[in-house]
PDB file of N, CA and C in Angstrom:
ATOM      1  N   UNK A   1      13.118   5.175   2.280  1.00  0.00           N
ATOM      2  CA  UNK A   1      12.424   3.906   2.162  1.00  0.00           C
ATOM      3  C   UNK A   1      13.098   2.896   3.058  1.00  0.00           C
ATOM      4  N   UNK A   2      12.261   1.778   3.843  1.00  0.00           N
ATOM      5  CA  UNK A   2      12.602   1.370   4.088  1.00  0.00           C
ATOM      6  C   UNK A   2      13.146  -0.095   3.738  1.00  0.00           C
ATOM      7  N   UNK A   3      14.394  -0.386   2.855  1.00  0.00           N
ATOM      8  CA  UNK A   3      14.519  -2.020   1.705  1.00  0.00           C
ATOM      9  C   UNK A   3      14.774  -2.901   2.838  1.00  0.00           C
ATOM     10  N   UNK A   4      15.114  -2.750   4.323  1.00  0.00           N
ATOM     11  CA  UNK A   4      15.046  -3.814   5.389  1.00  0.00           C
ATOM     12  C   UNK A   4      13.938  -4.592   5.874  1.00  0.00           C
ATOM     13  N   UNK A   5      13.097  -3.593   5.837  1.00  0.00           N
ATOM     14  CA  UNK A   5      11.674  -4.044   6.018  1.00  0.00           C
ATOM     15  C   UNK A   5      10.461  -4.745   4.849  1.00  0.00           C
ATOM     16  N   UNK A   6      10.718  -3.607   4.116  1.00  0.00           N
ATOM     17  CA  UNK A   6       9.728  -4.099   2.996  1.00  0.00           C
ATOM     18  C   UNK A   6      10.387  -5.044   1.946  1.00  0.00           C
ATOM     19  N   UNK A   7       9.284  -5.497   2.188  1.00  0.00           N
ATOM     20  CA  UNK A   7       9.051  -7.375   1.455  1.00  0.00           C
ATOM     21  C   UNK A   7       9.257  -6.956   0.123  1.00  0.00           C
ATOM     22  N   UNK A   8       9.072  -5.722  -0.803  1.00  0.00           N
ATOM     23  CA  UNK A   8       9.240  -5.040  -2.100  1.00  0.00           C
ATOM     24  C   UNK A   8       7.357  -5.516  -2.236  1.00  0.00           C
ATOM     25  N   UNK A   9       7.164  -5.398  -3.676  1.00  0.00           N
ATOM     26  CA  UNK A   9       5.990  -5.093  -4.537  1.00  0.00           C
ATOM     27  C   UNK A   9       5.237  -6.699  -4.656  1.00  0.00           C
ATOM     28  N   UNK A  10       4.236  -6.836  -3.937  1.00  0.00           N
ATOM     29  CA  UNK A  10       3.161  -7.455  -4.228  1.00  0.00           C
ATOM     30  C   UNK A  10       1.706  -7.599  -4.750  1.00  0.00           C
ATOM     31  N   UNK A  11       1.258  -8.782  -4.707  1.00  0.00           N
ATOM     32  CA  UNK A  11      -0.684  -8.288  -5.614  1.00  0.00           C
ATOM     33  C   UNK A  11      -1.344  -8.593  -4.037  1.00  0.00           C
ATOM     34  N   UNK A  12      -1.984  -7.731  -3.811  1.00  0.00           N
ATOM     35  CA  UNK A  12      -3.491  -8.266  -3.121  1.00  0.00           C
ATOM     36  C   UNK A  12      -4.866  -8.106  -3.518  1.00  0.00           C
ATOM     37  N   UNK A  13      -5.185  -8.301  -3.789  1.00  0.00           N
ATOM     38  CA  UNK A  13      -6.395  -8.353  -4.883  1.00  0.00           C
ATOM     39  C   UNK A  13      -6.225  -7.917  -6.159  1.00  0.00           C
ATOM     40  N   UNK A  14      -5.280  -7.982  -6.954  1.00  0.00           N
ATOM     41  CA  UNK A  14      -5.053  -7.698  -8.402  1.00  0.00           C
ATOM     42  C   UNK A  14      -4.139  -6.554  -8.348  1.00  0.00           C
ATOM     43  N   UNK A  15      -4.255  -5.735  -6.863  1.00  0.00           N
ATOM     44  CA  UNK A  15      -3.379  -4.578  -6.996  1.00  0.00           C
ATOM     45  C   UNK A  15      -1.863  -4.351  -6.746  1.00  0.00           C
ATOM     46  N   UNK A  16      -1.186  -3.192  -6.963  1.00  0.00           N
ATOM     47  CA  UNK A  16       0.032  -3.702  -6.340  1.00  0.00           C
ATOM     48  C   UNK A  16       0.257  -2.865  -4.725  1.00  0.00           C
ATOM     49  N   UNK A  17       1.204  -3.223  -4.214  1.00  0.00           N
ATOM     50  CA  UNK A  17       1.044  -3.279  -2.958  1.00  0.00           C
ATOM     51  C   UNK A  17       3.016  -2.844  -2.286  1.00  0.00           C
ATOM     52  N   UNK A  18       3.147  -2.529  -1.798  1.00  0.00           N
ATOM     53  CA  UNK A  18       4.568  -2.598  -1.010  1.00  0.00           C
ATOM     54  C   UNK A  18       4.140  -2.633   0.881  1.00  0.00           C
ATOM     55  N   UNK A  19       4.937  -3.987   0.971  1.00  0.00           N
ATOM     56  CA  UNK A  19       4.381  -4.501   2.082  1.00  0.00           C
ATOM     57  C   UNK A  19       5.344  -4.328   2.893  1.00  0.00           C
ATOM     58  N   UNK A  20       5.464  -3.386   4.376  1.00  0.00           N
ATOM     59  CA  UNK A  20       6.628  -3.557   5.166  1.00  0.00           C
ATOM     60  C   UNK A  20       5.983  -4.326   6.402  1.00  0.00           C
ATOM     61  N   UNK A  21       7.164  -4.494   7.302  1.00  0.00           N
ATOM     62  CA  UNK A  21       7.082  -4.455   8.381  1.00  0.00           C
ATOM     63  C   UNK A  21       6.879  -6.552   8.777  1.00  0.00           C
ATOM     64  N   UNK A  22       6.380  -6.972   9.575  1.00  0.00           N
ATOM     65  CA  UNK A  22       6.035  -8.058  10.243  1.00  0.00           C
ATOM     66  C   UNK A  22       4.659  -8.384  10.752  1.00  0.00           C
ATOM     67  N   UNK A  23       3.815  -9.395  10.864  1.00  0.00           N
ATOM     68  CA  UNK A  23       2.888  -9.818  10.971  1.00  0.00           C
ATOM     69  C   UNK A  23       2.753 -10.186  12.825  1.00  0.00           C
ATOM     70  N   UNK A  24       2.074  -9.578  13.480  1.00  0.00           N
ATOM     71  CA  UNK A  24       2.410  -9.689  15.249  1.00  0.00           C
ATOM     72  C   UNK A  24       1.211  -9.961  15.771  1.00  0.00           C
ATOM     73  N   UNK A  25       0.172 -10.488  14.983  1.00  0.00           N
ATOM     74  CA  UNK A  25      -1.276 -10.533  15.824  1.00  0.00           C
ATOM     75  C   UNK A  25      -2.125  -9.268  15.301  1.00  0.00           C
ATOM     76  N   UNK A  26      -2.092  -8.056  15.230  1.00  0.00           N
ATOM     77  CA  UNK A  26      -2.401  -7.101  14.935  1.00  0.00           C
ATOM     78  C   UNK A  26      -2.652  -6.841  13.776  1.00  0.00           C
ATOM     79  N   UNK A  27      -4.350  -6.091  13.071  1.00  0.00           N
ATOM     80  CA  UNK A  27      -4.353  -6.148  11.991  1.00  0.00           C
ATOM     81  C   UNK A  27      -3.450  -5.089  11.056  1.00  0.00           C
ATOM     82  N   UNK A  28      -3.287  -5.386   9.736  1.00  0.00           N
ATOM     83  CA  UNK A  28      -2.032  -4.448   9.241  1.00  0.00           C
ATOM     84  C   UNK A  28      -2.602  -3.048   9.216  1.00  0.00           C
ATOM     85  N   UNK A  29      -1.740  -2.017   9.300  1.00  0.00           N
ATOM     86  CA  UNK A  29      -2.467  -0.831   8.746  1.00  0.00           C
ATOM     87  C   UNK A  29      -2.440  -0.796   7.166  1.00  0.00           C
ATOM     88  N   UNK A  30      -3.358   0.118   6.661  1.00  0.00           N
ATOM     89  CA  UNK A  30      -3.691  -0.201   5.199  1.00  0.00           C
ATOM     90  C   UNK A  30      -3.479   1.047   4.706  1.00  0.00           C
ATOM     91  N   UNK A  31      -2.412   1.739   3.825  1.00  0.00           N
ATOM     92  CA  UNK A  31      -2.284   3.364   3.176  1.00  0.00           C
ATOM     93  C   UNK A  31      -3.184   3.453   1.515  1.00  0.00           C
ATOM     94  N   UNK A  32      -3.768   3.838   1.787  1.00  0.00           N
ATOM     95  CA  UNK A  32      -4.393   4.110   0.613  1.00  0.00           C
ATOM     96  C   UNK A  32      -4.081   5.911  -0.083  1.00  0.00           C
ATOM     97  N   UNK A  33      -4.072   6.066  -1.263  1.00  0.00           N
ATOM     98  CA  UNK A  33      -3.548   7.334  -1.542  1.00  0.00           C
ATOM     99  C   UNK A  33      -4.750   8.249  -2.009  1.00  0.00           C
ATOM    100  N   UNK A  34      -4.306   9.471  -2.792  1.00  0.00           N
ATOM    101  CA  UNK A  34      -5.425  10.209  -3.568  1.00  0.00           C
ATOM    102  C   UNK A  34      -5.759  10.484  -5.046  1.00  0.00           C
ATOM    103  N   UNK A  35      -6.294  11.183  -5.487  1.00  0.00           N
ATOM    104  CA  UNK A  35      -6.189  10.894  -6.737  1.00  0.00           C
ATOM    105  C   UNK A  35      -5.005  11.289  -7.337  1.00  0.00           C
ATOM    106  N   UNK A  36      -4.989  10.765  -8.352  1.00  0.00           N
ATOM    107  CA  UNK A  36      -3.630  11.518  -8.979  1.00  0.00           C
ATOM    108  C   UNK A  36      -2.340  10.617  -8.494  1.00  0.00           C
ATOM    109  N   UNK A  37      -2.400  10.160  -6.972  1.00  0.00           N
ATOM    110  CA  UNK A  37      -0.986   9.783  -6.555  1.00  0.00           C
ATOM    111  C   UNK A  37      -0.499   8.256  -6.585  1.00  0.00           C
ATOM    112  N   UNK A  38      -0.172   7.292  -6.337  1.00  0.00           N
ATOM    113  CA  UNK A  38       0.158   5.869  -6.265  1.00  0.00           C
ATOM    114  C   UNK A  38       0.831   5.954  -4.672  1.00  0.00           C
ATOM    115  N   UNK A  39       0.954   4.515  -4.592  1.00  0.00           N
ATOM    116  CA  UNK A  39       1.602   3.889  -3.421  1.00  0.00           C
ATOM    117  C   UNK A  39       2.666   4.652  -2.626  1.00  0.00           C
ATOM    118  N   UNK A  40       3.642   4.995  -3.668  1.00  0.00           N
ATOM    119  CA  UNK A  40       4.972   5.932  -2.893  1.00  0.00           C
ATOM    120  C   UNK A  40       5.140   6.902  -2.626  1.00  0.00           C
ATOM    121  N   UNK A  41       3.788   7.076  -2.487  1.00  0.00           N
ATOM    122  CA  UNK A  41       4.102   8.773  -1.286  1.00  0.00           C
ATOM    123  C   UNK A  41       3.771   8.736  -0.050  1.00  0.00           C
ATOM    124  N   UNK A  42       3.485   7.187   0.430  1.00  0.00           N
ATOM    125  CA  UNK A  42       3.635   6.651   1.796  1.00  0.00           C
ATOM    126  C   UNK A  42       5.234   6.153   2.055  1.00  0.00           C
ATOM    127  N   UNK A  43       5.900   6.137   1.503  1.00  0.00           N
ATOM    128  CA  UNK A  43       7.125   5.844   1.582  1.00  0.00           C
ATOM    129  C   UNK A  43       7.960   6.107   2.689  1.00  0.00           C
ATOM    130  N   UNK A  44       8.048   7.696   2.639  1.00  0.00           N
ATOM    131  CA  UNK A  44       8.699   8.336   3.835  1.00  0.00           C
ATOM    132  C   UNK A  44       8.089   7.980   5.529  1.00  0.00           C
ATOM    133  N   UNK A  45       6.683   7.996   5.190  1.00  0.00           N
ATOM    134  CA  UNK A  45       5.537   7.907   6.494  1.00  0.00           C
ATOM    135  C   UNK A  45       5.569   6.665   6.994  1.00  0.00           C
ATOM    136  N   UNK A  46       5.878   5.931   5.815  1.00  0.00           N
ATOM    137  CA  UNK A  46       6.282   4.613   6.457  1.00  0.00           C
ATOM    138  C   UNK A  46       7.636   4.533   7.336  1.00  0.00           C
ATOM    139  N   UNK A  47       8.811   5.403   7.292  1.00  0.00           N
ATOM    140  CA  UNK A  47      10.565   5.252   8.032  1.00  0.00           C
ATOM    141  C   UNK A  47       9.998   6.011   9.276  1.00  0.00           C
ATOM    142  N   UNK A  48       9.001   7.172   9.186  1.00  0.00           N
ATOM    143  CA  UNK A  48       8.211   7.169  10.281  1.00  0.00           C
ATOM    144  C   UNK A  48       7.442   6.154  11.392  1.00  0.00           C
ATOM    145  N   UNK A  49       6.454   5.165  10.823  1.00  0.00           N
ATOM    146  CA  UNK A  49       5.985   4.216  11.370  1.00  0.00           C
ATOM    147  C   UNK A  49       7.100   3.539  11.682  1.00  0.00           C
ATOM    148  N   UNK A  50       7.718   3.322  11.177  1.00  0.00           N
ATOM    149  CA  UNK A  50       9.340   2.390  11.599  1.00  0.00           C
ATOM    150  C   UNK A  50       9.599   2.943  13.143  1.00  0.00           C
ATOM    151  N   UNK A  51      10.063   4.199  13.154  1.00  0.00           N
ATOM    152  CA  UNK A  51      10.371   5.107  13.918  1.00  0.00           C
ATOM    153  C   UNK A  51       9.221   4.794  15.477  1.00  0.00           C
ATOM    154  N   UNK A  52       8.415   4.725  15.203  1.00  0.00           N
ATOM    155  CA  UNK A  52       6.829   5.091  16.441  1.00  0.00           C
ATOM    156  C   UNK A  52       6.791   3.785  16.531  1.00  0.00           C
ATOM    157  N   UNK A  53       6.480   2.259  15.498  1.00  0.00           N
ATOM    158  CA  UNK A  53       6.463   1.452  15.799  1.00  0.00           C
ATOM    159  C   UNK A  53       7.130   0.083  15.096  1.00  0.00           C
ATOM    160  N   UNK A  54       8.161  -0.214  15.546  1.00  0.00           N
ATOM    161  CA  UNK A  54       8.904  -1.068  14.851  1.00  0.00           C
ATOM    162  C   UNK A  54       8.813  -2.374  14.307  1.00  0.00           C
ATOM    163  N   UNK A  55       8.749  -2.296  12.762  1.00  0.00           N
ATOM    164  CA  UNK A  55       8.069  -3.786  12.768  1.00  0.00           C
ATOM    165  C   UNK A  55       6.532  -3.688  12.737  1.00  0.00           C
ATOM    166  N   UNK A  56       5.887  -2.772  12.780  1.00  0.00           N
ATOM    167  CA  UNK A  56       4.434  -2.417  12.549  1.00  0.00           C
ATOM    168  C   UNK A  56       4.292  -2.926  11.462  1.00  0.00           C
ATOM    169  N   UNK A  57       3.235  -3.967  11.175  1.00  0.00           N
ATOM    170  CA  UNK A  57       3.046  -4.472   9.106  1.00  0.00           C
ATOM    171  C   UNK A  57       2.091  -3.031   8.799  1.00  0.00           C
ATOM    172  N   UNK A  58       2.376  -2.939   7.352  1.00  0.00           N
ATOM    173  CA  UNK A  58       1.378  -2.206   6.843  1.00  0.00           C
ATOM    174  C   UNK A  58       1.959  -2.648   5.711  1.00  0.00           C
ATOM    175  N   UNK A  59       0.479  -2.149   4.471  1.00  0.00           N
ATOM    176  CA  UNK A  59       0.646  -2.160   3.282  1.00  0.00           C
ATOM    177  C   UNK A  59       0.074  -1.306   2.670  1.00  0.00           C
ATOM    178  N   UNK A  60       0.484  -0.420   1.645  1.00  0.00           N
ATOM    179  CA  UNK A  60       0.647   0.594   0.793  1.00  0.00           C
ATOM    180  C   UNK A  60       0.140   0.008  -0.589  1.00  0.00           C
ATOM    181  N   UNK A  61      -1.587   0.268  -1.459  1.00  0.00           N
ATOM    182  CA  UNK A  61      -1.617   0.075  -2.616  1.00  0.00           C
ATOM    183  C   UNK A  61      -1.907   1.150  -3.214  1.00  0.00           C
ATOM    184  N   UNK A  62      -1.391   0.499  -4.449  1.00  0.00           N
ATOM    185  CA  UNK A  62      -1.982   1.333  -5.582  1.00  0.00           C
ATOM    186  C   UNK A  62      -3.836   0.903  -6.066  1.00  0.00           C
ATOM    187  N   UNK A  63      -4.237   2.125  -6.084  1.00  0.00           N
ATOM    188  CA  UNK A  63      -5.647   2.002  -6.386  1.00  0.00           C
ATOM    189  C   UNK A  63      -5.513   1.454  -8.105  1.00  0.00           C
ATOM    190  N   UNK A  64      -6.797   0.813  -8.218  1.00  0.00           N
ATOM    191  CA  UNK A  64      -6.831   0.813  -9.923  1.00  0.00           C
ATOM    192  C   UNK A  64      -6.499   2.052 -10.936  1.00  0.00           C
ATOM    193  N   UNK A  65      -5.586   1.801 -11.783  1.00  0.00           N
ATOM    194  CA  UNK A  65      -4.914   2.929 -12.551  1.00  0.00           C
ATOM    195  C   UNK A  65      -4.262   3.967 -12.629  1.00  0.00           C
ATOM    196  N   UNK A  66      -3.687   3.331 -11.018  1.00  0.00           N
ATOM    197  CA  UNK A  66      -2.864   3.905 -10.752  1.00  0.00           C
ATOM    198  C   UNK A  66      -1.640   3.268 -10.348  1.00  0.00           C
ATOM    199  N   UNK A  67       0.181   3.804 -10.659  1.00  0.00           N
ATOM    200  CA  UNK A  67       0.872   3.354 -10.055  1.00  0.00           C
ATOM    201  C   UNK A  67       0.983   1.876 -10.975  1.00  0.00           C
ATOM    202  N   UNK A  68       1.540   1.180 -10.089  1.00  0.00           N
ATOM    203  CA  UNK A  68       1.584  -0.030 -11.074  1.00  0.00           C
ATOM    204  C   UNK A  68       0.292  -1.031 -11.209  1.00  0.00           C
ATOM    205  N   UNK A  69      -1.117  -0.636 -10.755  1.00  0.00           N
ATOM    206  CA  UNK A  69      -2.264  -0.991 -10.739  1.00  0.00           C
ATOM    207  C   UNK A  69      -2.523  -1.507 -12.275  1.00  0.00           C
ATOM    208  N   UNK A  70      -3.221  -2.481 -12.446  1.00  0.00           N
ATOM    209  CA  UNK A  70      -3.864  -2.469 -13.849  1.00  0.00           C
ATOM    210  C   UNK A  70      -5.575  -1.597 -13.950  1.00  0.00           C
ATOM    211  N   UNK A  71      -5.614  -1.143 -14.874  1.00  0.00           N
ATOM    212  CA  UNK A  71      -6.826  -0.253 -15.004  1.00  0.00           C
ATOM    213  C   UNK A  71      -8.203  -1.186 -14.389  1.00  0.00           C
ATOM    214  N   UNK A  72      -9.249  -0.427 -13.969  1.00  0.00           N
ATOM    215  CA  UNK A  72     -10.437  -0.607 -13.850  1.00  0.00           C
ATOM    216  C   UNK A  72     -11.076  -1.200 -15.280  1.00  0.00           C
ATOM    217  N   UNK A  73     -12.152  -2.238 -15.394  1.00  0.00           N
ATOM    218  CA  UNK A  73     -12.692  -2.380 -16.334  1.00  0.00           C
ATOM    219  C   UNK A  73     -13.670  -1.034 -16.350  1.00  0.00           C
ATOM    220  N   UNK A  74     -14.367  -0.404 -15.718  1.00  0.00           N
ATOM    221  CA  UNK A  74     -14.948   0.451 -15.357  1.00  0.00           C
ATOM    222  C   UNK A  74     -14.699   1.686 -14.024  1.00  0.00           C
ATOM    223  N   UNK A  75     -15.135   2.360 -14.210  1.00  0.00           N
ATOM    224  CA  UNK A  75     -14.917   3.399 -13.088  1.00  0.00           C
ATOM    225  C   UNK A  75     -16.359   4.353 -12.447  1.00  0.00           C
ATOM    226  N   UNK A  76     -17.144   3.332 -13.425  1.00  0.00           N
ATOM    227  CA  UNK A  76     -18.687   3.845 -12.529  1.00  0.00           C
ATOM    228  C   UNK A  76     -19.242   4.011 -11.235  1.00  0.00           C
ATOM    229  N   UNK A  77     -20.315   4.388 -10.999  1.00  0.00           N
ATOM    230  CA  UNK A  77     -20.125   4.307  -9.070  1.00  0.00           C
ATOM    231  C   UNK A  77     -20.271   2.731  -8.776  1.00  0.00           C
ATOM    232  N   UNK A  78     -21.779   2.534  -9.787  1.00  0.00           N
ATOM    233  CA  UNK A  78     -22.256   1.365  -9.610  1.00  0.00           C
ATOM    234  C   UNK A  78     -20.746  -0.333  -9.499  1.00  0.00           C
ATOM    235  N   UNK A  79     -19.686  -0.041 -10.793  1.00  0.00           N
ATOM    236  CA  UNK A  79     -19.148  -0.582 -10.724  1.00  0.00           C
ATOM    237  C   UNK A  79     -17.605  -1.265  -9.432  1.00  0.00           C
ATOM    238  N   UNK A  80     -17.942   0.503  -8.943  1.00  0.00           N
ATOM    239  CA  UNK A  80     -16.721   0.148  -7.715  1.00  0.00           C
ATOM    240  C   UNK A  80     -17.815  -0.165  -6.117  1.00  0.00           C
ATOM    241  N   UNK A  81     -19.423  -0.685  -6.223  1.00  0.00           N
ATOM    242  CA  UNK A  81     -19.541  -1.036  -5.184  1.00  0.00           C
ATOM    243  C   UNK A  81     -19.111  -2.376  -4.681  1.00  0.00           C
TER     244      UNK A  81
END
């Protein structure tokens, strides 16, 4: 992990988030995970991005109900359009 870079655990839209890197003009990259997983299994991929591009922002959330997410009021299709 990288604790130099990342800002630690934030909300962006209600979710939580681990934000590295710096803001340079460029939009952030965004890690989204799969089912089953949360935020920190971008972790490593992120000392990678470090690696390829330094200071690259990205942010890593947790989907709803997952991770440190608070649950969905719903999980319908209709509800996650």
């Amino acid at each position: 992990m990288l604790e130099g870079t990342r800002a630690g655990i934030t909300r962006h839209g209600g979710l939580a988030a681990d934000v590295y890197g710096h803001s340079d003009g460029r939009a952030p990259l965004v890690f989204l995970h799969g089912y089953t997983f949360d935020r920190t299994m971008w972790r490593s991929s992120m000392a990678e991005l470090e690696t390829l591009d330094p200071g690259r922002r990205a942010i890593a959330l947790d989907l709803p109900g997952h991770g440190e997410s608070p649950d969905a009021l719903s999980y319908s299709f209709q509800a996650v359009l």
